[in-house]
N, C-alpha and C. Protein backbone atom coordinates (compact mmCIF):
# COMPACT_ATOMS: atom_id res chain seq x y z
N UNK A 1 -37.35 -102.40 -7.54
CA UNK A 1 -38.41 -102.54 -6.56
C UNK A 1 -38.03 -103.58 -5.50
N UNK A 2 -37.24 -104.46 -6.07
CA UNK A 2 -37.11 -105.70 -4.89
C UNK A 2 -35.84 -105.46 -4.42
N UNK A 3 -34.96 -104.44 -4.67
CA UNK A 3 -34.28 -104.05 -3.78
C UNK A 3 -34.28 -103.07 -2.84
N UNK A 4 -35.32 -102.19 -3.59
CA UNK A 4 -35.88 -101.21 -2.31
C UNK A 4 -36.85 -101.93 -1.24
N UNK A 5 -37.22 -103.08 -1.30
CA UNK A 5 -38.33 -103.94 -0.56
C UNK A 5 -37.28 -104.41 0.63
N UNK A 6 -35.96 -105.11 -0.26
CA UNK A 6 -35.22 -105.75 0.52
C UNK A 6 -34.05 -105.01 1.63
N UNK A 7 -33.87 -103.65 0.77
CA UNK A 7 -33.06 -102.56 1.62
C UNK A 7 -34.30 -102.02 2.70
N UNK A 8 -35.40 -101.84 2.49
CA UNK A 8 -36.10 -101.14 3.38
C UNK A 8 -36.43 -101.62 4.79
N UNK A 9 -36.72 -103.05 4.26
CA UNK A 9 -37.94 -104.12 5.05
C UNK A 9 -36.91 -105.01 6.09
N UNK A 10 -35.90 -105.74 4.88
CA UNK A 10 -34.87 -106.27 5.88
C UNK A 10 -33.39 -105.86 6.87
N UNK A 11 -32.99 -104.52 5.62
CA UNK A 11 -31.67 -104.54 6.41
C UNK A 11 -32.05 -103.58 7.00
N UNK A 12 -32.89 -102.56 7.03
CA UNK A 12 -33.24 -101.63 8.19
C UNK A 12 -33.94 -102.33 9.13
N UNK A 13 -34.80 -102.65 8.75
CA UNK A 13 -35.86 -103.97 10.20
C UNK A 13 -34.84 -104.67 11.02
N UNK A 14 -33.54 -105.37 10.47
CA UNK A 14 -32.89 -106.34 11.15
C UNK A 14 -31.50 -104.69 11.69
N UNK A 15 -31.54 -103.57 11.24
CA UNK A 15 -30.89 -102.63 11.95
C UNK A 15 -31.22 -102.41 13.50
N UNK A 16 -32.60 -102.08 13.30
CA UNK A 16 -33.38 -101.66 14.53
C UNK A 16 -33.28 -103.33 15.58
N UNK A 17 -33.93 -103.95 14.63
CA UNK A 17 -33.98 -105.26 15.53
C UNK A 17 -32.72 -105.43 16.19
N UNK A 18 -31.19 -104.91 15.84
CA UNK A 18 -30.23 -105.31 16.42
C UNK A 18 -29.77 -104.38 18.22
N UNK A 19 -30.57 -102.93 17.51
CA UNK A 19 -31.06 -102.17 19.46
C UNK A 19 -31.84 -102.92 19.77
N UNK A 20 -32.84 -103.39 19.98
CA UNK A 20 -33.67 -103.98 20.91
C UNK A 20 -32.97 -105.69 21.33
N UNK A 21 -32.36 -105.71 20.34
CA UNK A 21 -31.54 -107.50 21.10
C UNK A 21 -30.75 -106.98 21.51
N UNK A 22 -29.83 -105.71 21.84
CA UNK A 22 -28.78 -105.47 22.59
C UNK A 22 -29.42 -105.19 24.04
N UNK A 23 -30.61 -104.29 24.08
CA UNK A 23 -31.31 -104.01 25.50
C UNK A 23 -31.94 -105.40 25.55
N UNK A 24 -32.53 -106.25 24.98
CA UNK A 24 -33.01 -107.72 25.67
C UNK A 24 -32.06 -108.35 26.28
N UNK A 25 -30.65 -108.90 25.42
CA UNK A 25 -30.06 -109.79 25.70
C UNK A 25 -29.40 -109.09 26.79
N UNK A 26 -29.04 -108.06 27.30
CA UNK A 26 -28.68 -107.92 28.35
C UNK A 26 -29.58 -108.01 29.71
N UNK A 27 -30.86 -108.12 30.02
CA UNK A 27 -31.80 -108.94 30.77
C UNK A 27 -31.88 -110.47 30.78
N UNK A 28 -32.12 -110.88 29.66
CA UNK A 28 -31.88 -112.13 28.95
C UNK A 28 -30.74 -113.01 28.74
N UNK A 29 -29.87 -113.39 29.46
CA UNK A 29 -28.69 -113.82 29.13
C UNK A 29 -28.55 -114.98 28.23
N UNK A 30 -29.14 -115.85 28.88
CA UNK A 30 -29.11 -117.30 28.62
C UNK A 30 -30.08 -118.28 28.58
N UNK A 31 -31.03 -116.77 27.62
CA UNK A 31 -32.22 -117.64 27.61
C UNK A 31 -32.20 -118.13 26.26
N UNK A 32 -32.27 -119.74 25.52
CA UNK A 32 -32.14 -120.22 24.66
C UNK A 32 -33.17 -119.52 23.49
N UNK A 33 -34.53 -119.52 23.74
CA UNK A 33 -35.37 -118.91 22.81
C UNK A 33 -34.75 -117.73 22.28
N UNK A 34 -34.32 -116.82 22.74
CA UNK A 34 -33.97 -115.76 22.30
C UNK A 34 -32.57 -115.59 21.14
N UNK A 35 -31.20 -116.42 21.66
CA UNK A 35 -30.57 -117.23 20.46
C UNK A 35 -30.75 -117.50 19.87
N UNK A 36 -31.44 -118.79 19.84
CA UNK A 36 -32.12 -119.41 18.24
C UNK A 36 -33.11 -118.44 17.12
N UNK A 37 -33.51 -117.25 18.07
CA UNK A 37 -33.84 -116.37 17.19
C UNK A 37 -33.42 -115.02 16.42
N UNK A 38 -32.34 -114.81 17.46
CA UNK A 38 -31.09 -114.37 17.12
C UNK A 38 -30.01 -114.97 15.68
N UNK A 39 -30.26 -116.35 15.69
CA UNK A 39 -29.27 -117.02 14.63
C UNK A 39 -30.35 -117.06 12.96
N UNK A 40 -31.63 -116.76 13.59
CA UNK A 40 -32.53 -117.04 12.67
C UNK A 40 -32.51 -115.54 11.77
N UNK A 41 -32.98 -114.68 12.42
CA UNK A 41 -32.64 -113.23 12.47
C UNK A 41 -31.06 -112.77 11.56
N UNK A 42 -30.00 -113.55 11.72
CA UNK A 42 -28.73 -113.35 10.99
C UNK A 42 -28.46 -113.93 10.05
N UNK A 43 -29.17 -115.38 9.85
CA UNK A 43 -29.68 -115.76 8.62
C UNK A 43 -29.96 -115.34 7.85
N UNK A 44 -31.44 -114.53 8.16
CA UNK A 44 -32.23 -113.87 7.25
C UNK A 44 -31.44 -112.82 6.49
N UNK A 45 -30.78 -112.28 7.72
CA UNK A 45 -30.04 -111.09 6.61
C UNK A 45 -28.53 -111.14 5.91
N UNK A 46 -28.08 -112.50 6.29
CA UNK A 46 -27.08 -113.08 5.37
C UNK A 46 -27.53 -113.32 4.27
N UNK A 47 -28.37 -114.02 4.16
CA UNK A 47 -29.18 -114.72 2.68
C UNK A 47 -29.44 -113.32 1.96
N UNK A 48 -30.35 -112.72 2.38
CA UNK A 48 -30.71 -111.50 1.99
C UNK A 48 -29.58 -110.64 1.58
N UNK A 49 -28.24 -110.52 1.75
CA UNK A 49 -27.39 -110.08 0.99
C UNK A 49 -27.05 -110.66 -0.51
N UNK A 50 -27.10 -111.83 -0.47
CA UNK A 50 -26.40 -112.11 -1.30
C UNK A 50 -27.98 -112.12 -2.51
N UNK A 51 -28.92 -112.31 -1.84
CA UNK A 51 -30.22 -111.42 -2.67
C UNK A 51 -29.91 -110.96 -3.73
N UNK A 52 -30.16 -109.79 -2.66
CA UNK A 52 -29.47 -108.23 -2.88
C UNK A 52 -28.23 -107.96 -3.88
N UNK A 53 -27.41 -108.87 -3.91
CA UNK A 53 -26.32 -108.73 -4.73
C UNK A 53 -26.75 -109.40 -5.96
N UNK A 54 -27.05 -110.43 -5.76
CA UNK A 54 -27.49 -111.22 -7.43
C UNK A 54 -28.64 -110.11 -8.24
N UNK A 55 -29.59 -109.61 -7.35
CA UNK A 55 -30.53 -108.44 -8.22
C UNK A 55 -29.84 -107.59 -8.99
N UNK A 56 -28.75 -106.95 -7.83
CA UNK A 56 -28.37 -105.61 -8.25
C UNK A 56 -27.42 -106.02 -9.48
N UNK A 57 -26.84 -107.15 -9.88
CA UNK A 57 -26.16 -107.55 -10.66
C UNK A 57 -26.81 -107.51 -11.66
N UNK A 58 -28.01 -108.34 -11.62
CA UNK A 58 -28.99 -108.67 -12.83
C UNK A 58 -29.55 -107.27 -13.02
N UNK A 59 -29.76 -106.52 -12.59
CA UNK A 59 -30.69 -104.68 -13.04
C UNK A 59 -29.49 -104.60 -13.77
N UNK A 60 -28.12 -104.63 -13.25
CA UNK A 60 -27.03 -103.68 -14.21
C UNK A 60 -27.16 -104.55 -15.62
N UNK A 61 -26.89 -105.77 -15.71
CA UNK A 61 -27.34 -106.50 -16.66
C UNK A 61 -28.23 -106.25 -17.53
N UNK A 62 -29.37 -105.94 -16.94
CA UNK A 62 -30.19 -106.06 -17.93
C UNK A 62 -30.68 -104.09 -18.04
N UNK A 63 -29.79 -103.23 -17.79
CA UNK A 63 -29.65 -101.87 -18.08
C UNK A 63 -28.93 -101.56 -18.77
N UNK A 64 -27.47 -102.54 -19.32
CA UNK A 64 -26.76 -102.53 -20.29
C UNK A 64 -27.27 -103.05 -21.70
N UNK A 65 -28.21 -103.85 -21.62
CA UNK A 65 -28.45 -103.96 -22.57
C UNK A 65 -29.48 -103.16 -23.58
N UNK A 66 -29.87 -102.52 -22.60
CA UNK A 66 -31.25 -101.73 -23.27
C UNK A 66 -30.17 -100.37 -23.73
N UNK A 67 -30.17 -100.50 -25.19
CA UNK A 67 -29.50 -98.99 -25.29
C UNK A 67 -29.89 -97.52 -25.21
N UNK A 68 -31.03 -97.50 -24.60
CA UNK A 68 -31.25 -95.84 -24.07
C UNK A 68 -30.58 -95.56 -22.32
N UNK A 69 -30.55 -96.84 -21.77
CA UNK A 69 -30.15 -96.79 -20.48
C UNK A 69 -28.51 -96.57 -20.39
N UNK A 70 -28.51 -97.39 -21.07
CA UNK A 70 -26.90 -98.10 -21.25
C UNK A 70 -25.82 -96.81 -21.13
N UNK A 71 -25.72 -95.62 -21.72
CA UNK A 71 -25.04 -94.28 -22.05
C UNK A 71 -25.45 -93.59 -20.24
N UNK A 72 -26.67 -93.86 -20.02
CA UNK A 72 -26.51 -93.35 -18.59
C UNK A 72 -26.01 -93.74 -17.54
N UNK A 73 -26.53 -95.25 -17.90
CA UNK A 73 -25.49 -96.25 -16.69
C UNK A 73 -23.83 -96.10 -16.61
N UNK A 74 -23.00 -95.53 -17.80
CA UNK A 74 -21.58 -95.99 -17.96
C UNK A 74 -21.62 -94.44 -17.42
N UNK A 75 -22.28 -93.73 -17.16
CA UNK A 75 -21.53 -91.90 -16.76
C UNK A 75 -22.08 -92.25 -14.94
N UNK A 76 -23.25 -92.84 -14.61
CA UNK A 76 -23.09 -92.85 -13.13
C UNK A 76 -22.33 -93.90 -12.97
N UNK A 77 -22.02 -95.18 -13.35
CA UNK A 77 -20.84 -95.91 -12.85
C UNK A 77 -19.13 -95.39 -12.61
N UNK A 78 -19.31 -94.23 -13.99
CA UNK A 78 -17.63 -93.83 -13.77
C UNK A 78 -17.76 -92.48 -13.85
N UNK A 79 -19.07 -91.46 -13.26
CA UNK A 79 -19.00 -90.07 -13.39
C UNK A 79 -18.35 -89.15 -12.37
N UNK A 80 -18.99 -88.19 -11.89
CA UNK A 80 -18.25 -87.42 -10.51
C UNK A 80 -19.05 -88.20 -9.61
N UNK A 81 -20.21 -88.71 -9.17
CA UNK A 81 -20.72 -89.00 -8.35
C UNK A 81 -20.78 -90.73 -8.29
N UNK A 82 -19.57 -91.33 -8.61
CA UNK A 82 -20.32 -92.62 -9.16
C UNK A 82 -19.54 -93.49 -7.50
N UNK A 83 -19.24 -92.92 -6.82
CA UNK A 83 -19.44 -93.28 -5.35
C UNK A 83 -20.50 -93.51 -4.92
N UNK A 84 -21.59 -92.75 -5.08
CA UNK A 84 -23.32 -92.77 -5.17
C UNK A 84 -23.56 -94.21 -5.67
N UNK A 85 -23.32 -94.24 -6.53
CA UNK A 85 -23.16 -95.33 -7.31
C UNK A 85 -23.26 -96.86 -6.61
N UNK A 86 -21.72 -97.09 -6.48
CA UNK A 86 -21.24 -98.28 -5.83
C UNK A 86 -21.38 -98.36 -4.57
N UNK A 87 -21.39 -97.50 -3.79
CA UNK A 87 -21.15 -97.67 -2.50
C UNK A 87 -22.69 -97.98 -1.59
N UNK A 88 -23.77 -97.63 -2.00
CA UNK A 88 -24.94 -98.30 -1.21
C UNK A 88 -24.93 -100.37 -1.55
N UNK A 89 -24.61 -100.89 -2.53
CA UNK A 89 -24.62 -102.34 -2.66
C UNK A 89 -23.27 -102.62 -2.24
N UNK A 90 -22.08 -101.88 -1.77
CA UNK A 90 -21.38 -102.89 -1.36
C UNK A 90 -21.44 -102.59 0.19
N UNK A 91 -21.87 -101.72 0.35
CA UNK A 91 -21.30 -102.02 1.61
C UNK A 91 -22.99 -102.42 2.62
N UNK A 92 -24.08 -102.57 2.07
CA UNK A 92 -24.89 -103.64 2.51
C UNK A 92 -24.40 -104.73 2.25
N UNK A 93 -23.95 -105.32 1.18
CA UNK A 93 -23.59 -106.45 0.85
C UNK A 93 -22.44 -107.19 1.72
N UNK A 94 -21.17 -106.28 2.15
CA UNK A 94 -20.40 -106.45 2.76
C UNK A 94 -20.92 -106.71 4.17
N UNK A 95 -21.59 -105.57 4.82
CA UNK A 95 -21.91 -105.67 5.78
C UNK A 95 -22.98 -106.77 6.61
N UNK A 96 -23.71 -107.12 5.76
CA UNK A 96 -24.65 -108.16 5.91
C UNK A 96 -24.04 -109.41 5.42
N UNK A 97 -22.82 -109.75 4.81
CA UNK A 97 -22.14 -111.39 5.06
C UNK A 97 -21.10 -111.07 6.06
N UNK A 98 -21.06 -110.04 6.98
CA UNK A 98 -19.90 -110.08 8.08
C UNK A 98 -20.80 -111.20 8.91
N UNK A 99 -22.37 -110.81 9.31
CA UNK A 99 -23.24 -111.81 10.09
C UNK A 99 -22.95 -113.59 9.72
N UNK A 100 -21.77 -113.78 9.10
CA UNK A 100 -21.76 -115.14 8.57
C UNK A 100 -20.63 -115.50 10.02
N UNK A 101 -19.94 -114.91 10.20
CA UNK A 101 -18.89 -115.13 11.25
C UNK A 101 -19.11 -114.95 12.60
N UNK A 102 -19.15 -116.01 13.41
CA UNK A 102 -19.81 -116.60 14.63
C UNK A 102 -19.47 -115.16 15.31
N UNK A 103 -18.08 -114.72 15.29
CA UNK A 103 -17.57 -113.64 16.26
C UNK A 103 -18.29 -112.30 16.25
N UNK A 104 -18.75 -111.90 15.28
CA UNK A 104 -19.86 -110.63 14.54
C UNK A 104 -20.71 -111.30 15.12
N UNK A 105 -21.30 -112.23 14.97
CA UNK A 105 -22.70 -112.76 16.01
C UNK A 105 -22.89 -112.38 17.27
N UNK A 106 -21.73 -112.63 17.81
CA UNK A 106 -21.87 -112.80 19.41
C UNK A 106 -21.37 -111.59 20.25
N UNK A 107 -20.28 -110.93 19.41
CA UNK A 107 -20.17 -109.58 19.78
C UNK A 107 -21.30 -108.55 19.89
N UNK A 108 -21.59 -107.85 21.03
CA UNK A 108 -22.41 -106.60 20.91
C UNK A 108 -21.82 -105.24 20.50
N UNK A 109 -20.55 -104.76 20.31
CA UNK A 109 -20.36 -103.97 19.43
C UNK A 109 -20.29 -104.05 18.30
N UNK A 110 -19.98 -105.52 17.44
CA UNK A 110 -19.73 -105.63 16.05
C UNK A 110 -21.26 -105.53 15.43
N UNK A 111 -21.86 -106.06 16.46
CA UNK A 111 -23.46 -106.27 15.71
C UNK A 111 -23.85 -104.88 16.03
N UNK A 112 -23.40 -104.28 17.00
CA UNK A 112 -24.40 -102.70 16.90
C UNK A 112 -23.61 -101.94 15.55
N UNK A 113 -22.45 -102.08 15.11
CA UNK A 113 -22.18 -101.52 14.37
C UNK A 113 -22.26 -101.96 13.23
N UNK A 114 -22.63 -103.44 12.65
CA UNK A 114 -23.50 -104.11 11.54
C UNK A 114 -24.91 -103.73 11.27
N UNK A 115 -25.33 -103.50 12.54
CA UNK A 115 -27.16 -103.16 12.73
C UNK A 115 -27.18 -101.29 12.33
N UNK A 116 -25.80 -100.67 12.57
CA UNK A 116 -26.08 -99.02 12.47
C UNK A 116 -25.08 -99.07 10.52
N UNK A 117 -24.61 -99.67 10.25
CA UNK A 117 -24.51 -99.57 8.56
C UNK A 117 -25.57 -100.10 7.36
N UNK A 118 -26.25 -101.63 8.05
CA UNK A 118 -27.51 -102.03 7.43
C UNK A 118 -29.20 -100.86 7.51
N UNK A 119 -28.39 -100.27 8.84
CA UNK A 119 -29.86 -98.95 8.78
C UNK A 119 -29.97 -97.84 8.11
N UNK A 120 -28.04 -97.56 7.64
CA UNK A 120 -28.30 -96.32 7.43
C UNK A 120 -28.35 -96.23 6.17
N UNK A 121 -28.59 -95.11 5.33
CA UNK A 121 -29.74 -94.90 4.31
C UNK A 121 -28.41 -94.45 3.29
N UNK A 122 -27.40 -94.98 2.65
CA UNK A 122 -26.66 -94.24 1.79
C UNK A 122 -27.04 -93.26 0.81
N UNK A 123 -27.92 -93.88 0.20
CA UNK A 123 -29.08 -92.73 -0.88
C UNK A 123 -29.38 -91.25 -0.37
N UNK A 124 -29.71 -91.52 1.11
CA UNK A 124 -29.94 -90.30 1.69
C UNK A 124 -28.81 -89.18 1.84
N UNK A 125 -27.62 -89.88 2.13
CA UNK A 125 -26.55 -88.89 1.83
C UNK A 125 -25.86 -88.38 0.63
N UNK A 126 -26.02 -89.47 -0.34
CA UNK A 126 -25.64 -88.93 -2.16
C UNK A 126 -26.85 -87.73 -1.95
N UNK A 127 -27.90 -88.01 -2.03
CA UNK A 127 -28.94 -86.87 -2.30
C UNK A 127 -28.93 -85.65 -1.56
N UNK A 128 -28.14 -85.83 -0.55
CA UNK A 128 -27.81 -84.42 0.16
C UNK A 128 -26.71 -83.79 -0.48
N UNK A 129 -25.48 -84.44 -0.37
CA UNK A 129 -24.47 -84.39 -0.71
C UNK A 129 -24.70 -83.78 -2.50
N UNK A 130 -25.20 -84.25 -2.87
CA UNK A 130 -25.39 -84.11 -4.34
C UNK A 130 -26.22 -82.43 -4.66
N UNK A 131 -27.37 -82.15 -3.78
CA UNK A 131 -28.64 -80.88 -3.66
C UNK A 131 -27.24 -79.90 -3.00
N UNK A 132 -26.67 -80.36 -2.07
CA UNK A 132 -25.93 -78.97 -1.56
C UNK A 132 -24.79 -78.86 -2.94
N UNK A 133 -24.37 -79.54 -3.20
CA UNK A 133 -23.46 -79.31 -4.76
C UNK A 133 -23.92 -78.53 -5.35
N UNK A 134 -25.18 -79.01 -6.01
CA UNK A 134 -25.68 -78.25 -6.86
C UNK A 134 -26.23 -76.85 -6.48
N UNK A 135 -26.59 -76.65 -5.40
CA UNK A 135 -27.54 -75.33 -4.89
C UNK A 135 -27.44 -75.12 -3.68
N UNK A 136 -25.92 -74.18 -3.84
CA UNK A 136 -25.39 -73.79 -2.48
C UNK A 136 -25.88 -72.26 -2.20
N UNK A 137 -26.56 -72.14 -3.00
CA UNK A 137 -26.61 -70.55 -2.69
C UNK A 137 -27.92 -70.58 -1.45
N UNK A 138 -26.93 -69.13 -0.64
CA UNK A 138 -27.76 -69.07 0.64
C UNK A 138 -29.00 -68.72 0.64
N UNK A 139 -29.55 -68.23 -0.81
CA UNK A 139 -31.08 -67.94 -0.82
C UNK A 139 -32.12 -68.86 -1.26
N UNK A 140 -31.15 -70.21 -1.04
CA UNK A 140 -32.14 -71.42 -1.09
C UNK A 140 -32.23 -72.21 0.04
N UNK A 141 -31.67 -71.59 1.09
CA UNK A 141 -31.52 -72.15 2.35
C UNK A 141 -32.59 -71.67 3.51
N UNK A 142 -33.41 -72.77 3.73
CA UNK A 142 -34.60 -72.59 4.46
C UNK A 142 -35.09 -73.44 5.59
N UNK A 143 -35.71 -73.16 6.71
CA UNK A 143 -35.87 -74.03 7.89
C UNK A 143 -37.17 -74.99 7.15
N UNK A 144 -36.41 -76.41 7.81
CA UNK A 144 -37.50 -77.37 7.38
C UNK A 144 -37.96 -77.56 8.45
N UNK A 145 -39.83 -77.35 7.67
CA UNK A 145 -41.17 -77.54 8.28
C UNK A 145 -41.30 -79.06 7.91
N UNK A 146 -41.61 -79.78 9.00
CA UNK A 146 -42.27 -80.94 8.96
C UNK A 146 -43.60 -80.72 8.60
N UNK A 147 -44.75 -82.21 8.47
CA UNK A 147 -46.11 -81.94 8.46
C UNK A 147 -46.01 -81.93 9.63
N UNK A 148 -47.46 -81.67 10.07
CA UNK A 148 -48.03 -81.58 11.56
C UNK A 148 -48.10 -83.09 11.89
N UNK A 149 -48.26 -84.01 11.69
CA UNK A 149 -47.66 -85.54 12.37
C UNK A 149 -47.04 -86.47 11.18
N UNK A 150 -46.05 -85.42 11.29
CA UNK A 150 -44.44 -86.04 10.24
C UNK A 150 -43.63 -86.96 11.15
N UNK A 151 -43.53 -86.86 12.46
CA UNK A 151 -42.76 -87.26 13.60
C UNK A 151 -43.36 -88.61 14.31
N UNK A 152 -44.83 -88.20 14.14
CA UNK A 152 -45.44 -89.58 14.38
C UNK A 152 -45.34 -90.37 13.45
N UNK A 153 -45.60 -90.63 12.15
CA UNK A 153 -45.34 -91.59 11.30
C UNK A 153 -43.71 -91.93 10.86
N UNK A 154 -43.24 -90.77 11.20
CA UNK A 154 -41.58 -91.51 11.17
C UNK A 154 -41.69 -92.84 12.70
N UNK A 155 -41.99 -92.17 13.74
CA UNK A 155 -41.93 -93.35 14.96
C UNK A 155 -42.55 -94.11 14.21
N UNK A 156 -44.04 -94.53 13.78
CA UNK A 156 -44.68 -95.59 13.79
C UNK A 156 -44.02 -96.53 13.03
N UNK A 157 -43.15 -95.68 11.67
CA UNK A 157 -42.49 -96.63 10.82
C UNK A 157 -41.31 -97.39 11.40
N UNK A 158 -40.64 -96.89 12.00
CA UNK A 158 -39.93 -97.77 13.09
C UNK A 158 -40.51 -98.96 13.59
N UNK A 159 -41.61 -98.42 14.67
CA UNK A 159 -42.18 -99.62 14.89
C UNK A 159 -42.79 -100.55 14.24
N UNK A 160 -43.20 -100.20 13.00
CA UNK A 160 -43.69 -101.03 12.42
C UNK A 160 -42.41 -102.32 11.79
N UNK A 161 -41.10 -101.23 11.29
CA UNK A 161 -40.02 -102.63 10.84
C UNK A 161 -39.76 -103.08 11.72
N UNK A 162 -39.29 -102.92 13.16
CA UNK A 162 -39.22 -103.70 14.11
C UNK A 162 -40.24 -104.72 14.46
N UNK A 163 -41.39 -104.31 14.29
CA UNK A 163 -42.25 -105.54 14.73
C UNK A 163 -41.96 -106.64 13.37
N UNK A 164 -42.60 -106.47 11.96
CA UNK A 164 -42.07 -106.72 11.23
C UNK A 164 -40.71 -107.88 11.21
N UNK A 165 -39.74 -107.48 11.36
CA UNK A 165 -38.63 -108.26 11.25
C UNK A 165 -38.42 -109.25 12.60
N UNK A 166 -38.71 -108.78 13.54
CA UNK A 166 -39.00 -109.59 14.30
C UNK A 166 -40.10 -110.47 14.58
N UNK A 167 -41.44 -110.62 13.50
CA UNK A 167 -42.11 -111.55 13.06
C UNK A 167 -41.74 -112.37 12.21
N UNK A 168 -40.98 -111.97 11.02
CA UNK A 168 -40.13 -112.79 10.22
C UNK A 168 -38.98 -113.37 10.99
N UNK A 169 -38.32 -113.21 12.18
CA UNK A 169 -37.84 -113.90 12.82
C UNK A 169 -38.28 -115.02 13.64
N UNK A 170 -39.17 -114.93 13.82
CA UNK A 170 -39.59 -115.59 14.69
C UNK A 170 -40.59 -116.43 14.02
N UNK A 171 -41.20 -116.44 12.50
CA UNK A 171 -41.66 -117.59 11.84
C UNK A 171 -40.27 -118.09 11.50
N UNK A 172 -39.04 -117.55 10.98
CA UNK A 172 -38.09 -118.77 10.39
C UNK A 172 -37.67 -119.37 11.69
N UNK A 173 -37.28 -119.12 12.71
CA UNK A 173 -36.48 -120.06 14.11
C UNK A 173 -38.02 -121.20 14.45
N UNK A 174 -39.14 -120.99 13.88
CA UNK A 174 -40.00 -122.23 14.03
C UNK A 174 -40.17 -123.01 12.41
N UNK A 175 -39.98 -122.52 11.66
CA UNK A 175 -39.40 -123.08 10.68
C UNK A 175 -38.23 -124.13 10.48
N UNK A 176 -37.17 -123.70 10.91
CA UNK A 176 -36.44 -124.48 11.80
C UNK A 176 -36.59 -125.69 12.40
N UNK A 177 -36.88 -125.13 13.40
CA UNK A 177 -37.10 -126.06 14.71
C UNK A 177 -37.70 -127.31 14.28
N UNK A 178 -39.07 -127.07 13.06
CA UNK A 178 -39.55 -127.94 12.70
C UNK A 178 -38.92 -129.09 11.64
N UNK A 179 -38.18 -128.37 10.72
CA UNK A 179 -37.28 -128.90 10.35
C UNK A 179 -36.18 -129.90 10.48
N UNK A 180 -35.73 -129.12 12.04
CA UNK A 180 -34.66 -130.04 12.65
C UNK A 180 -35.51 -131.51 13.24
N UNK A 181 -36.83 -131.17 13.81
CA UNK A 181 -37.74 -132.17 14.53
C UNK A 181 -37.52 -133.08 13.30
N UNK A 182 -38.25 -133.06 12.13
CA UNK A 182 -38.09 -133.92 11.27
C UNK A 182 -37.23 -134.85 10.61
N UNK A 183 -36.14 -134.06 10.77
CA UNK A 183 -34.81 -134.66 10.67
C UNK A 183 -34.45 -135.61 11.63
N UNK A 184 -34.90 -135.41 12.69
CA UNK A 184 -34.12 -136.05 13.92
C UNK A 184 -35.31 -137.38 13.86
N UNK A 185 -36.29 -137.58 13.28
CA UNK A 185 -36.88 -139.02 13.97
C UNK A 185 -36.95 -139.31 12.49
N UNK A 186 -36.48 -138.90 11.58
CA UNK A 186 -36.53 -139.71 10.52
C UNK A 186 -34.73 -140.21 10.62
């Protein structure tokens, strides 16, 4: 649960958030507010990796030990699909401590292409990848009907992690700030 909270909320929120600081900061050059929330913003999702990694460590942990799990865990870790497997935690994990290195910061292609691997949905492609495996036959192949405002609540959810993460940005860079204030007259 708290890694679907933390895959959903942060590294997709701080995905999206990374288009809209590419169209700001190019209006915005050198406007300080917007940096400091920028560094606050890469924070968040640095920390949040390594989260993310200590959880996913501790679930395997504590899935090995339970022996009804345990026989399932060792066939998706080393089965046909166990790419499925590994590959959604490392390469959030990877990808979200590249934001530790000033140069990934400040670059706008490294960060659009940090912001388009933290968004994208690995799960979503094992599960495709996995349904067409299993059930290729052409008489299961059918045009997908959306609901009638399937399209609107996909937008709204967008907007909603974007606003979102960019509220959590913008309480930690005053978090901060306050921080540093304190520091400095003590």
């Amino acid at each position: 649960m708290v890694l679907h909270l933390i895959d959903l909320c942060l590294f997709a929120g701080y995905g999206l958030y990374t288009f809209v600081w590419i169209v700001v900061s190019l209006f915005y050059r050198n406007n300080l507010l917007i940096k400091d929330i920028d560094k606050s913003a890469n924070y968040i999702v640095a920390v949040s990796g390594l989260i993310y990694l200590m959880f996913w460590i501790a679930g395997l942990y504590i899935s090995f030990n339970d022996p009804e799990q345990s026989n399932n865990l060792q066939h998706r870790l080393s089965g046909r699909y166990a790419f499925g497997f590994w590959l959604p935690p490392v390469l959030l994990f990877v990808s979200s401590q590249l934001l530790w290195i000033p140069i990934v910061q400040k670059q706008k292609i490294a960060r659009l292409i940090v912001g388009f691997l933290l968004f994208l949905s690995i799960e979503k492609f094992v599960l495709i990848t996995v349904s067409l495996h299993r059930d290729y036959m052409p008489s299961s192949w059918m045009m997908y009907q959306s609901e009638p405002f399937g399209n609107l609540i996909f937008f709204v959810d967008f907007i909603f992690r974007i606003i979102i993460y960019i509220t959590l940005s913008w309480a930690c860079y005053f978090i901060f700030k306050n921080i540093r204030k304190q520091k400095a007259t003590l």
